[in-house]
PDB file of N, CA and C in Angstrom:
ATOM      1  N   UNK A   1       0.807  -1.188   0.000  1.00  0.00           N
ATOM      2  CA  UNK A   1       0.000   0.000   0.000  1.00  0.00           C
ATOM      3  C   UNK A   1       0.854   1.257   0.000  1.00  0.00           C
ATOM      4  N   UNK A   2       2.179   1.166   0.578  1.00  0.00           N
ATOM      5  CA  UNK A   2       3.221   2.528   0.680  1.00  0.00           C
ATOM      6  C   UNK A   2       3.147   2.643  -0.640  1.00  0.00           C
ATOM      7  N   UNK A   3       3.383   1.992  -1.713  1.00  0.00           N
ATOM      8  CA  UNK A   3       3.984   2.511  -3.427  1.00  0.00           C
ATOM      9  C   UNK A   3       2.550   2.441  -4.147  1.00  0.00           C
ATOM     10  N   UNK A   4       0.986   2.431  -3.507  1.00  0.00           N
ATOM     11  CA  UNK A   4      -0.079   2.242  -4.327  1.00  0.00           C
ATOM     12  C   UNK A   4       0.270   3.859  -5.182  1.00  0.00           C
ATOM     13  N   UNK A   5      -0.880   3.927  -6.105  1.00  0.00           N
ATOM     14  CA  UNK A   5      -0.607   5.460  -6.683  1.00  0.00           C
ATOM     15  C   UNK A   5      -1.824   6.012  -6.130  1.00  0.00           C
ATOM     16  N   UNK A   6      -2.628   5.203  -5.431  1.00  0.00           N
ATOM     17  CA  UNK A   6      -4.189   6.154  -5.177  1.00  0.00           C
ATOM     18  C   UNK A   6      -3.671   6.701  -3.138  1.00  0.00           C
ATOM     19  N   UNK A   7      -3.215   5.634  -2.795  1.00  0.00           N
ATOM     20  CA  UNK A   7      -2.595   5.687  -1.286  1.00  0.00           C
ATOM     21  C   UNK A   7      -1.611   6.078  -0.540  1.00  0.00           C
ATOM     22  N   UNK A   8      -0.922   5.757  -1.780  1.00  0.00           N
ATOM     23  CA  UNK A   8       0.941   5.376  -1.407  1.00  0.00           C
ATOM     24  C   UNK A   8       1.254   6.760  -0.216  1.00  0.00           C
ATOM     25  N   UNK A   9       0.697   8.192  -0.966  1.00  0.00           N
ATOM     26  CA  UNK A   9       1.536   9.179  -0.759  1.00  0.00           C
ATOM     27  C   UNK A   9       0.913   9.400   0.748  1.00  0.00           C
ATOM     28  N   UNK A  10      -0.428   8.833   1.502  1.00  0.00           N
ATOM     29  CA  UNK A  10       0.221   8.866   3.107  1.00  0.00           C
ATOM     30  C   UNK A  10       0.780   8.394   3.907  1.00  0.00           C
ATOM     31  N   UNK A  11       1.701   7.945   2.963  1.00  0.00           N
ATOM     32  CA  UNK A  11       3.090   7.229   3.978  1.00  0.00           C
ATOM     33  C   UNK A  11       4.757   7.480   3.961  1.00  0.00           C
ATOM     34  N   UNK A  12       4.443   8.673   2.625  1.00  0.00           N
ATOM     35  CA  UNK A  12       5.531   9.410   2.821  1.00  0.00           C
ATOM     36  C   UNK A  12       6.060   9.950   3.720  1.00  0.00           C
ATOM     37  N   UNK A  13       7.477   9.462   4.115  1.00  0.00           N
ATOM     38  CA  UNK A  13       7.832   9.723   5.340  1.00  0.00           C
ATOM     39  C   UNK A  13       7.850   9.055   6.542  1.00  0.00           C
ATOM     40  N   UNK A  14       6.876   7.996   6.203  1.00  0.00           N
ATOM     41  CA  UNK A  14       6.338   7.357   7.547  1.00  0.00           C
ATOM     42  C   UNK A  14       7.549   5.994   7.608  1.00  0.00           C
ATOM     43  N   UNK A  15       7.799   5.770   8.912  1.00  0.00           N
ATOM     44  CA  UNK A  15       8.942   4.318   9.032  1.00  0.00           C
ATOM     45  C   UNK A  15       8.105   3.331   8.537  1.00  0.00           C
ATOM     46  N   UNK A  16       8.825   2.572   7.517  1.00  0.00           N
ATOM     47  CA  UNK A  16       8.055   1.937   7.049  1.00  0.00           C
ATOM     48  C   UNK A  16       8.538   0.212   7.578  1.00  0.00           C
ATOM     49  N   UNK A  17       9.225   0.004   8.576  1.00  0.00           N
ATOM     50  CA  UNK A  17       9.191  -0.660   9.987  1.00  0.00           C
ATOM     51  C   UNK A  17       8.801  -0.937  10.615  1.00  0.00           C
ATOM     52  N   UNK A  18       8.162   0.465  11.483  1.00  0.00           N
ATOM     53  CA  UNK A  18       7.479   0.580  11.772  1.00  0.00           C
ATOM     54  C   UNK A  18       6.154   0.335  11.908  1.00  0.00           C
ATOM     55  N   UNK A  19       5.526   0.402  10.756  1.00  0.00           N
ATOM     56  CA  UNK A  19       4.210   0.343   9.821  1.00  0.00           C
ATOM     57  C   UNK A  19       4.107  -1.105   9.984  1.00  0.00           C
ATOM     58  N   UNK A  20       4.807  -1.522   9.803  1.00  0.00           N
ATOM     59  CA  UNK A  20       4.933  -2.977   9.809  1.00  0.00           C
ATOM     60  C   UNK A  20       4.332  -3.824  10.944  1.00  0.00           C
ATOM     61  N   UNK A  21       5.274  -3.145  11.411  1.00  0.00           N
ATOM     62  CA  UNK A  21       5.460  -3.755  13.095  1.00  0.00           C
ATOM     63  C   UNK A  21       4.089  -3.090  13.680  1.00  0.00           C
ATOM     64  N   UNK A  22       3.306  -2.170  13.574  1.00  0.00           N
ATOM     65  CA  UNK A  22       1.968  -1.966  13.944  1.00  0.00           C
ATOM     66  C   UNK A  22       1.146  -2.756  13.595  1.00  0.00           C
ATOM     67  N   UNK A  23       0.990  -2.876  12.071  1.00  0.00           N
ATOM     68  CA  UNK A  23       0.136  -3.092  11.096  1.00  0.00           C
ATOM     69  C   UNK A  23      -0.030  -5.361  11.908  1.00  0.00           C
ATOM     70  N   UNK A  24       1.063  -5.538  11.877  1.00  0.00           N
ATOM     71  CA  UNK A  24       0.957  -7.136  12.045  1.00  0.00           C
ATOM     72  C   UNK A  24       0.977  -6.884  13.957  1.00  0.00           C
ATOM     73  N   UNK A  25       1.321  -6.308  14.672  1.00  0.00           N
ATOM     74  CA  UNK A  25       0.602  -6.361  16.476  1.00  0.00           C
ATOM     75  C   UNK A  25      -1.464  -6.312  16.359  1.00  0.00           C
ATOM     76  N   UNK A  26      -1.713  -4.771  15.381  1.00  0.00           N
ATOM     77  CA  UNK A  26      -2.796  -4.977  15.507  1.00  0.00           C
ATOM     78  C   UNK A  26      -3.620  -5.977  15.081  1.00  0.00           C
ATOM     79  N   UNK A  27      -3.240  -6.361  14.039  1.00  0.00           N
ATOM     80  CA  UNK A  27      -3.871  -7.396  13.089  1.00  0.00           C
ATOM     81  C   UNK A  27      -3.671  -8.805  13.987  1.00  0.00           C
ATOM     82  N   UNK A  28      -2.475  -8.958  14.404  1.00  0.00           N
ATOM     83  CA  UNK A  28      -2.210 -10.472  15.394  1.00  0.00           C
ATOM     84  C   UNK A  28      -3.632 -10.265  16.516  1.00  0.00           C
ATOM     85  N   UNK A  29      -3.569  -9.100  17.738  1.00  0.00           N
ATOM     86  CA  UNK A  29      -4.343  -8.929  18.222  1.00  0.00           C
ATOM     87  C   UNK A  29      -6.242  -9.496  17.970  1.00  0.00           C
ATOM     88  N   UNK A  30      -6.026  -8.948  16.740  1.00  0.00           N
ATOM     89  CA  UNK A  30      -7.877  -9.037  15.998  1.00  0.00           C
ATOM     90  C   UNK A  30      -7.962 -10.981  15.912  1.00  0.00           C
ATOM     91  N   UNK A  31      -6.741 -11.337  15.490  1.00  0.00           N
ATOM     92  CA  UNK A  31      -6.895 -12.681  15.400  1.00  0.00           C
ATOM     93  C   UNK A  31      -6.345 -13.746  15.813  1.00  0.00           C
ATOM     94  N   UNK A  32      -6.589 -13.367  17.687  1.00  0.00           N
ATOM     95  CA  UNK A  32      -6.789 -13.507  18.804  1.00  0.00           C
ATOM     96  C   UNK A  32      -5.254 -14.274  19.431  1.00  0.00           C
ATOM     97  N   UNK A  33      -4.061 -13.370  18.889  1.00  0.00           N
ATOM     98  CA  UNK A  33      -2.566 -13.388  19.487  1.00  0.00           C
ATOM     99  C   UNK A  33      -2.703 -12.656  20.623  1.00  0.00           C
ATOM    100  N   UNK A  34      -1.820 -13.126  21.854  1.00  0.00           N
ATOM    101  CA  UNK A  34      -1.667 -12.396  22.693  1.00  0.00           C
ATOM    102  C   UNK A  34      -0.323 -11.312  22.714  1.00  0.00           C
ATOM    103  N   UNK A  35      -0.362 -10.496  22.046  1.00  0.00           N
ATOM    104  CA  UNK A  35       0.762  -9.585  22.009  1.00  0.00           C
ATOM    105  C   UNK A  35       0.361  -8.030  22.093  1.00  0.00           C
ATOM    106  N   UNK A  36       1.341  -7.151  22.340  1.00  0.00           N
ATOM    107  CA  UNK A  36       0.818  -5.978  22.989  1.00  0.00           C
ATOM    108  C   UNK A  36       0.826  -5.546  21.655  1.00  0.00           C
ATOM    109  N   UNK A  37       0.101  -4.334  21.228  1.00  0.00           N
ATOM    110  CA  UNK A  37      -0.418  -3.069  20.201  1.00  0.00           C
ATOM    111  C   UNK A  37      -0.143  -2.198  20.886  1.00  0.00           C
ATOM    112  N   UNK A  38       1.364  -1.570  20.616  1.00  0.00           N
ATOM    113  CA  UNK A  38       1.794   0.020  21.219  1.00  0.00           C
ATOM    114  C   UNK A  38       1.554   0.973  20.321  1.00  0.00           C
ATOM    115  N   UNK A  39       0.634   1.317  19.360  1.00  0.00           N
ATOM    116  CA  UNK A  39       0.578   2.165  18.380  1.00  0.00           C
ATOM    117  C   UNK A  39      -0.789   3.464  18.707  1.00  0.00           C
ATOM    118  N   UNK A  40      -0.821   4.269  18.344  1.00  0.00           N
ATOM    119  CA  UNK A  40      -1.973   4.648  19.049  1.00  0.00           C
ATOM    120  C   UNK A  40      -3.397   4.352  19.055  1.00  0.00           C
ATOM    121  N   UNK A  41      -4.549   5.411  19.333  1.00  0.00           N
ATOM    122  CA  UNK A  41      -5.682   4.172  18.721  1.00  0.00           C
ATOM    123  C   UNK A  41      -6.083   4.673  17.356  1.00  0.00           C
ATOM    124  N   UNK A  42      -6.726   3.936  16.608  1.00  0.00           N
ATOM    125  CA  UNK A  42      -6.925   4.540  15.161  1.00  0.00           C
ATOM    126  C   UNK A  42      -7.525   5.664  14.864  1.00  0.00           C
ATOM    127  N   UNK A  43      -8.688   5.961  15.836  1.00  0.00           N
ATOM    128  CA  UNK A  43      -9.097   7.612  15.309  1.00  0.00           C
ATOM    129  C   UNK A  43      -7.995   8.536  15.893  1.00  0.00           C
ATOM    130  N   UNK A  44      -7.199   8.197  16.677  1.00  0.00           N
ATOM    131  CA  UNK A  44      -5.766   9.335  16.497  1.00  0.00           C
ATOM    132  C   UNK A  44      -4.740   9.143  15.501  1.00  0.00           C
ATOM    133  N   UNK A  45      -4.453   8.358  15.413  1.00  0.00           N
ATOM    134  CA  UNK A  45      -3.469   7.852  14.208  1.00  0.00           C
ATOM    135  C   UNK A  45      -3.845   8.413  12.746  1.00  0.00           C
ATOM    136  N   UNK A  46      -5.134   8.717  12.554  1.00  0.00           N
ATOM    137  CA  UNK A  46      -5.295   8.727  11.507  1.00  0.00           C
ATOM    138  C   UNK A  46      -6.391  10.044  11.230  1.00  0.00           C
ATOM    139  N   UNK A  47      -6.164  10.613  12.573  1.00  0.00           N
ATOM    140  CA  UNK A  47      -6.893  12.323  12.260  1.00  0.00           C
ATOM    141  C   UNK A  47      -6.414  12.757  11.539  1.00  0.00           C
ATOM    142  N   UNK A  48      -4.671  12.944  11.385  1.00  0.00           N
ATOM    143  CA  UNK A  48      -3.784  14.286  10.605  1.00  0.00           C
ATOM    144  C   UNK A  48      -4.228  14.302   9.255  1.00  0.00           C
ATOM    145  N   UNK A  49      -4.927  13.021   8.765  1.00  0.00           N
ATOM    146  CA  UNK A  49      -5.225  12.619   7.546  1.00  0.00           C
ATOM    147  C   UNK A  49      -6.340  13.100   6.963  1.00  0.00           C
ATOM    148  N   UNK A  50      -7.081  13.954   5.785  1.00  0.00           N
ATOM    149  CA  UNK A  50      -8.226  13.266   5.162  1.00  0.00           C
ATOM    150  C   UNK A  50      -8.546  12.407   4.296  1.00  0.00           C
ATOM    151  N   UNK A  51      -8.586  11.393   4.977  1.00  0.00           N
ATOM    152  CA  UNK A  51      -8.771   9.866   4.358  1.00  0.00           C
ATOM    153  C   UNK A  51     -10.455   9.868   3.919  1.00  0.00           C
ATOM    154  N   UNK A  52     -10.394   9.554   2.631  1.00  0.00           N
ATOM    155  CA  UNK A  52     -11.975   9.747   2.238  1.00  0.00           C
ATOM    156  C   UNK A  52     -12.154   8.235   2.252  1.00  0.00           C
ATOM    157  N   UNK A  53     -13.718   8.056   1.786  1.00  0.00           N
ATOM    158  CA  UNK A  53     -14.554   6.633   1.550  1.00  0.00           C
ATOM    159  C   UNK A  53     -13.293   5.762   0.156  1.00  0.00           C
ATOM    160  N   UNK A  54     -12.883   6.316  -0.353  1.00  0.00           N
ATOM    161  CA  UNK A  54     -12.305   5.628  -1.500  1.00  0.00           C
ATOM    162  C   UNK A  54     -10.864   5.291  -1.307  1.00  0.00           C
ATOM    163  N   UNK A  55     -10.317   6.440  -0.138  1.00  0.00           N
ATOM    164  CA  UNK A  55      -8.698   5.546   0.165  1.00  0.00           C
ATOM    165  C   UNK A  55      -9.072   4.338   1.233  1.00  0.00           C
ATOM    166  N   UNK A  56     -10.564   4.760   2.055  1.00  0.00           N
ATOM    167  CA  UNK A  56     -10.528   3.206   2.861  1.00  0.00           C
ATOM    168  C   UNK A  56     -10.698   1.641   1.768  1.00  0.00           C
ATOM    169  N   UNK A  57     -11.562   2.536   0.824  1.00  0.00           N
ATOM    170  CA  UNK A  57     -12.043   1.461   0.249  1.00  0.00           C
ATOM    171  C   UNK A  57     -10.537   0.421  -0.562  1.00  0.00           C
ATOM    172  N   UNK A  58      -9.790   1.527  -0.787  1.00  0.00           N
ATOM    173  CA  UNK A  58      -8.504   0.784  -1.843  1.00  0.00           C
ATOM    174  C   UNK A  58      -7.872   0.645  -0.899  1.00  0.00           C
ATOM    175  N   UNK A  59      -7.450   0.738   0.128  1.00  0.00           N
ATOM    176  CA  UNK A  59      -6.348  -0.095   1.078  1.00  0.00           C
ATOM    177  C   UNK A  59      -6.969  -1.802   1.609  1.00  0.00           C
ATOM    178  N   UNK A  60      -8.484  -1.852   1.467  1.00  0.00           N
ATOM    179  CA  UNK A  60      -9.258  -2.782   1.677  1.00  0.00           C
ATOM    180  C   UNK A  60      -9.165  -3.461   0.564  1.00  0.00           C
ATOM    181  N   UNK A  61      -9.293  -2.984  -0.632  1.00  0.00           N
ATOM    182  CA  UNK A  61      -9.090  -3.529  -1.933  1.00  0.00           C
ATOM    183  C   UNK A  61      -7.575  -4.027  -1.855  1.00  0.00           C
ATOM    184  N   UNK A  62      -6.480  -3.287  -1.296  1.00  0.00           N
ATOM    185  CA  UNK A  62      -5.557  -4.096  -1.470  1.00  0.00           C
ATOM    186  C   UNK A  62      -5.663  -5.192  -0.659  1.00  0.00           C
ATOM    187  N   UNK A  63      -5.851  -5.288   0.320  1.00  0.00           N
ATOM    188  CA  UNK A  63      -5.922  -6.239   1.610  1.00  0.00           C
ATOM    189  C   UNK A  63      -6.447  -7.397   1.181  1.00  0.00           C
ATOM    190  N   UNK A  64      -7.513  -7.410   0.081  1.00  0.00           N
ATOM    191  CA  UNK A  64      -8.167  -8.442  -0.315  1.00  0.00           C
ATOM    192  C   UNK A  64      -7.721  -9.157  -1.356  1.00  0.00           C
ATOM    193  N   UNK A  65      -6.449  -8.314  -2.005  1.00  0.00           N
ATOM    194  CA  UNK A  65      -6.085  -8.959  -3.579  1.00  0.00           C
ATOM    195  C   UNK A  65      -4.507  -9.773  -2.371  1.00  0.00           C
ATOM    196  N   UNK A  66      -4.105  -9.095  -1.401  1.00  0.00           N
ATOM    197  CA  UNK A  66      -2.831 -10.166  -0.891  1.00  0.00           C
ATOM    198  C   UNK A  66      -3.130 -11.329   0.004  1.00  0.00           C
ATOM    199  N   UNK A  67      -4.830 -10.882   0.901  1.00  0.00           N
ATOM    200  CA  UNK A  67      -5.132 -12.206   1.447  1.00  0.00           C
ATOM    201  C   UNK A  67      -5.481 -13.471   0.318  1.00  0.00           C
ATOM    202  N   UNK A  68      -5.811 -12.667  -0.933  1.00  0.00           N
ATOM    203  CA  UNK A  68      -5.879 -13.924  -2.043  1.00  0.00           C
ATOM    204  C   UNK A  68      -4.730 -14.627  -2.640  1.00  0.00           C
ATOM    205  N   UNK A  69      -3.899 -13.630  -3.092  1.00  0.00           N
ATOM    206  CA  UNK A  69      -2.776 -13.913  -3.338  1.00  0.00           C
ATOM    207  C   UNK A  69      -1.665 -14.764  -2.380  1.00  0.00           C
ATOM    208  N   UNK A  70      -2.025 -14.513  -1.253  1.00  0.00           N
ATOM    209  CA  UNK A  70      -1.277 -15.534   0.172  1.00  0.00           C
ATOM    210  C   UNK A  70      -2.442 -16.894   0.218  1.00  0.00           C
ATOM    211  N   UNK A  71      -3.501 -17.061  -0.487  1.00  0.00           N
ATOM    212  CA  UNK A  71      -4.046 -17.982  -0.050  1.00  0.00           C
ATOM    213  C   UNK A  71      -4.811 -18.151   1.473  1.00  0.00           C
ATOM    214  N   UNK A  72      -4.779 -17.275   2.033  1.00  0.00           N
ATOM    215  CA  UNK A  72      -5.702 -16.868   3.414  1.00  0.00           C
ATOM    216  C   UNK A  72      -6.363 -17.742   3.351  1.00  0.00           C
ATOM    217  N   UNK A  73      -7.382 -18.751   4.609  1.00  0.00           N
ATOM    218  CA  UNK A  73      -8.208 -19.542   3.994  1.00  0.00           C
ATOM    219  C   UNK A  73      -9.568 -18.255   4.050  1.00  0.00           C
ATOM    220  N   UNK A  74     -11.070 -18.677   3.687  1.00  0.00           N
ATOM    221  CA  UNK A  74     -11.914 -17.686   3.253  1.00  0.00           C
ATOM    222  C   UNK A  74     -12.822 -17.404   4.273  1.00  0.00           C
ATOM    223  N   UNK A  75     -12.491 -18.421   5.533  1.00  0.00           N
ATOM    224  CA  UNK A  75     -13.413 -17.571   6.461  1.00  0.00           C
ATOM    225  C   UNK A  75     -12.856 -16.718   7.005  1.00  0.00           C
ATOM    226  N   UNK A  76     -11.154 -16.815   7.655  1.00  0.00           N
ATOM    227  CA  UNK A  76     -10.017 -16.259   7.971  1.00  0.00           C
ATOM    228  C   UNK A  76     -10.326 -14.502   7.167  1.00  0.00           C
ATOM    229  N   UNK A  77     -10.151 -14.518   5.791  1.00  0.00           N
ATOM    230  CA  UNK A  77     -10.366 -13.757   4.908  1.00  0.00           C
ATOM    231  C   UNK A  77     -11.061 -12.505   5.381  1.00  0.00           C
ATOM    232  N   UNK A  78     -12.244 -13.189   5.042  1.00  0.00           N
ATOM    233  CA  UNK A  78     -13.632 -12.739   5.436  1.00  0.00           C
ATOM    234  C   UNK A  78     -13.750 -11.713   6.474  1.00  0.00           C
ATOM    235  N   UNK A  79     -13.247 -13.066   7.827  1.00  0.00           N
ATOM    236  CA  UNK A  79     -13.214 -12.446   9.594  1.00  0.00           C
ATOM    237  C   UNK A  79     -12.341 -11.093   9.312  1.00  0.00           C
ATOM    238  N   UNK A  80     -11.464 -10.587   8.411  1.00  0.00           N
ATOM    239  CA  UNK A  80     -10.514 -10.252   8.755  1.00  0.00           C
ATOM    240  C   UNK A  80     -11.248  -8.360   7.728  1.00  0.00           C
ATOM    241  N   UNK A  81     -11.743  -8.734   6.859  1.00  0.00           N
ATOM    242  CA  UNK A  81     -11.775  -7.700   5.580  1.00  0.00           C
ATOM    243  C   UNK A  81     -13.121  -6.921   6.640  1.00  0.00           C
ATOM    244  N   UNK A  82     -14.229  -8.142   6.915  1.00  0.00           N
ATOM    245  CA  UNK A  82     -15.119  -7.547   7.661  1.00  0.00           C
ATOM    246  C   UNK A  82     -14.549  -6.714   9.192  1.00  0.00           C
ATOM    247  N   UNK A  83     -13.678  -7.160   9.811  1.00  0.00           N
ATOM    248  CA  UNK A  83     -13.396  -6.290  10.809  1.00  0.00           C
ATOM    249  C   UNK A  83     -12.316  -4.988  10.399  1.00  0.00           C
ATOM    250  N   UNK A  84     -11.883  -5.349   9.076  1.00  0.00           N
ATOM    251  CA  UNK A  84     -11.510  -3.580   8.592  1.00  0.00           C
ATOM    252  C   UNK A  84     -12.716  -2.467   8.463  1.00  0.00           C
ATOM    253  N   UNK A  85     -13.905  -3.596   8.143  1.00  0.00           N
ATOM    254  CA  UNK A  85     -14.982  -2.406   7.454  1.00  0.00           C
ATOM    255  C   UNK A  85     -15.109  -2.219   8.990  1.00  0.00           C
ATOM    256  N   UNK A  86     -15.417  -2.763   9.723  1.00  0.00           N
ATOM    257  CA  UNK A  86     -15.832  -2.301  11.484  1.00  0.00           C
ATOM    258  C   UNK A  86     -15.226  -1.373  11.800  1.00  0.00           C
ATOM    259  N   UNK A  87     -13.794  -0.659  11.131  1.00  0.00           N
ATOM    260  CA  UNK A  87     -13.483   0.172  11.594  1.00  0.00           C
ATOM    261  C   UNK A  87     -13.446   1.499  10.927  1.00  0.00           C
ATOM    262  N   UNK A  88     -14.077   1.341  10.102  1.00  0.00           N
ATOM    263  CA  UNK A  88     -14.613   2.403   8.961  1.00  0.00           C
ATOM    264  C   UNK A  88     -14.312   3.925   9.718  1.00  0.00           C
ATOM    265  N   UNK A  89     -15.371   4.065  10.742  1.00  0.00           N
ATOM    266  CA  UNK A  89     -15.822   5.026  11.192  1.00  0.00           C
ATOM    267  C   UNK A  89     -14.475   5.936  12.206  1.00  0.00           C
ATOM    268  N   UNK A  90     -13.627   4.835  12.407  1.00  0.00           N
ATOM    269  CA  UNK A  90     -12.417   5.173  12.811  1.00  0.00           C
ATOM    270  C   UNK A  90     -11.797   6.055  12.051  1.00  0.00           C
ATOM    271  N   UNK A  91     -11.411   5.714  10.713  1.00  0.00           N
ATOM    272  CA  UNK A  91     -10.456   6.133   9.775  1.00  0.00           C
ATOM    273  C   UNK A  91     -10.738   7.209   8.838  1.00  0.00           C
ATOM    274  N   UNK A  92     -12.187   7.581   8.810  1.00  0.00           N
ATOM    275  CA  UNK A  92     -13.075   8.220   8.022  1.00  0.00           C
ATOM    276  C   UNK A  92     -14.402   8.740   8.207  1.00  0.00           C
ATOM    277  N   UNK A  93     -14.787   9.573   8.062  1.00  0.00           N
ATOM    278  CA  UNK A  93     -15.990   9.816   7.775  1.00  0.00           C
ATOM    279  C   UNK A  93     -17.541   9.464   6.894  1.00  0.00           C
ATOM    280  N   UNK A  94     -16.682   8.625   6.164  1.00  0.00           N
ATOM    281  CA  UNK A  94     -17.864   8.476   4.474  1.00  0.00           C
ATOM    282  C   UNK A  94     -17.878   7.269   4.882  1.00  0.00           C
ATOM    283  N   UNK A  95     -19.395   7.188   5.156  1.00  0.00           N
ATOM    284  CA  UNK A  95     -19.755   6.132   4.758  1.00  0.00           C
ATOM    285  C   UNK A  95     -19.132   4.752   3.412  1.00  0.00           C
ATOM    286  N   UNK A  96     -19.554   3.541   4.053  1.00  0.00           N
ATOM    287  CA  UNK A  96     -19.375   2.757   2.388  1.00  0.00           C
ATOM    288  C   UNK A  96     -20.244   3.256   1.310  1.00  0.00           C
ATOM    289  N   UNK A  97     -19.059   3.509  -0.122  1.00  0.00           N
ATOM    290  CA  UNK A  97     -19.618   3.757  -1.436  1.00  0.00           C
ATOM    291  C   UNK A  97     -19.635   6.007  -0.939  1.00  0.00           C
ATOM    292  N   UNK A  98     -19.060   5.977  -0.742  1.00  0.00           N
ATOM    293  CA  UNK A  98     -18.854   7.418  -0.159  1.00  0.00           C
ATOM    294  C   UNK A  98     -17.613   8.074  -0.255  1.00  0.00           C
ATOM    295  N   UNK A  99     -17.094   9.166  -1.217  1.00  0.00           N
ATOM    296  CA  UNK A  99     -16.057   9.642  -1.207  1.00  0.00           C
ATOM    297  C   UNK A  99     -16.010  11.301  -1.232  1.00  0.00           C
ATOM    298  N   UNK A 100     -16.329  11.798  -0.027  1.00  0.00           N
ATOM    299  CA  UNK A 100     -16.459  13.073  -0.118  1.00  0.00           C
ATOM    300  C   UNK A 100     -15.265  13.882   0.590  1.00  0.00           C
TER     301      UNK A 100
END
């Protein structure tokens, strides 16, 4: 998602290590690892931003072309794409199908 062309550019700058190392605590967390998430919580992390309905939607879109591409199994998948949309309201304002 750092080098997408619709996304990429809010992560300019950002440790991309880092990112990492968040991105797989929170995600371990959701699917039920016991490990700590030191990152902040997502509606702070992601105020500085205006992230519309269509960058959530394409970081989700990516999420779904590498859980395919890794072979994820599809409930795994599923559990996982659906608890991104759960956090919609975190990251954004717009509703799904919403890019204002």
């Amino acid at each position: 998602m750092v080098c997408d062309l619709m996304i990429g550019f809010f992560f300019a700058g950002v440790d991309k290590a880092r990112l990492v190392e968040r991105e797989f605590a929170f995600t371990a967390r959701f699917l039920g690892h016991d490990c700590a998430y030191e990152g902040r919580p997502l509606r702070a992390a992601h105020a500085a931003h205006r992230i519309m309905g269509g960058h959530f939607a394409r970081r989700k879109q990516i999420l779904r072309e590498v859980l395919e591409a890794r072979q994820v199994p599809k409930d795994v998948a599923e559990a996982w794409l659906n608890h991104v949309e759960s956090l919609r309201d975190q990251v954004t304002a717009d509703g799904p199908g919403e890019c204002a």
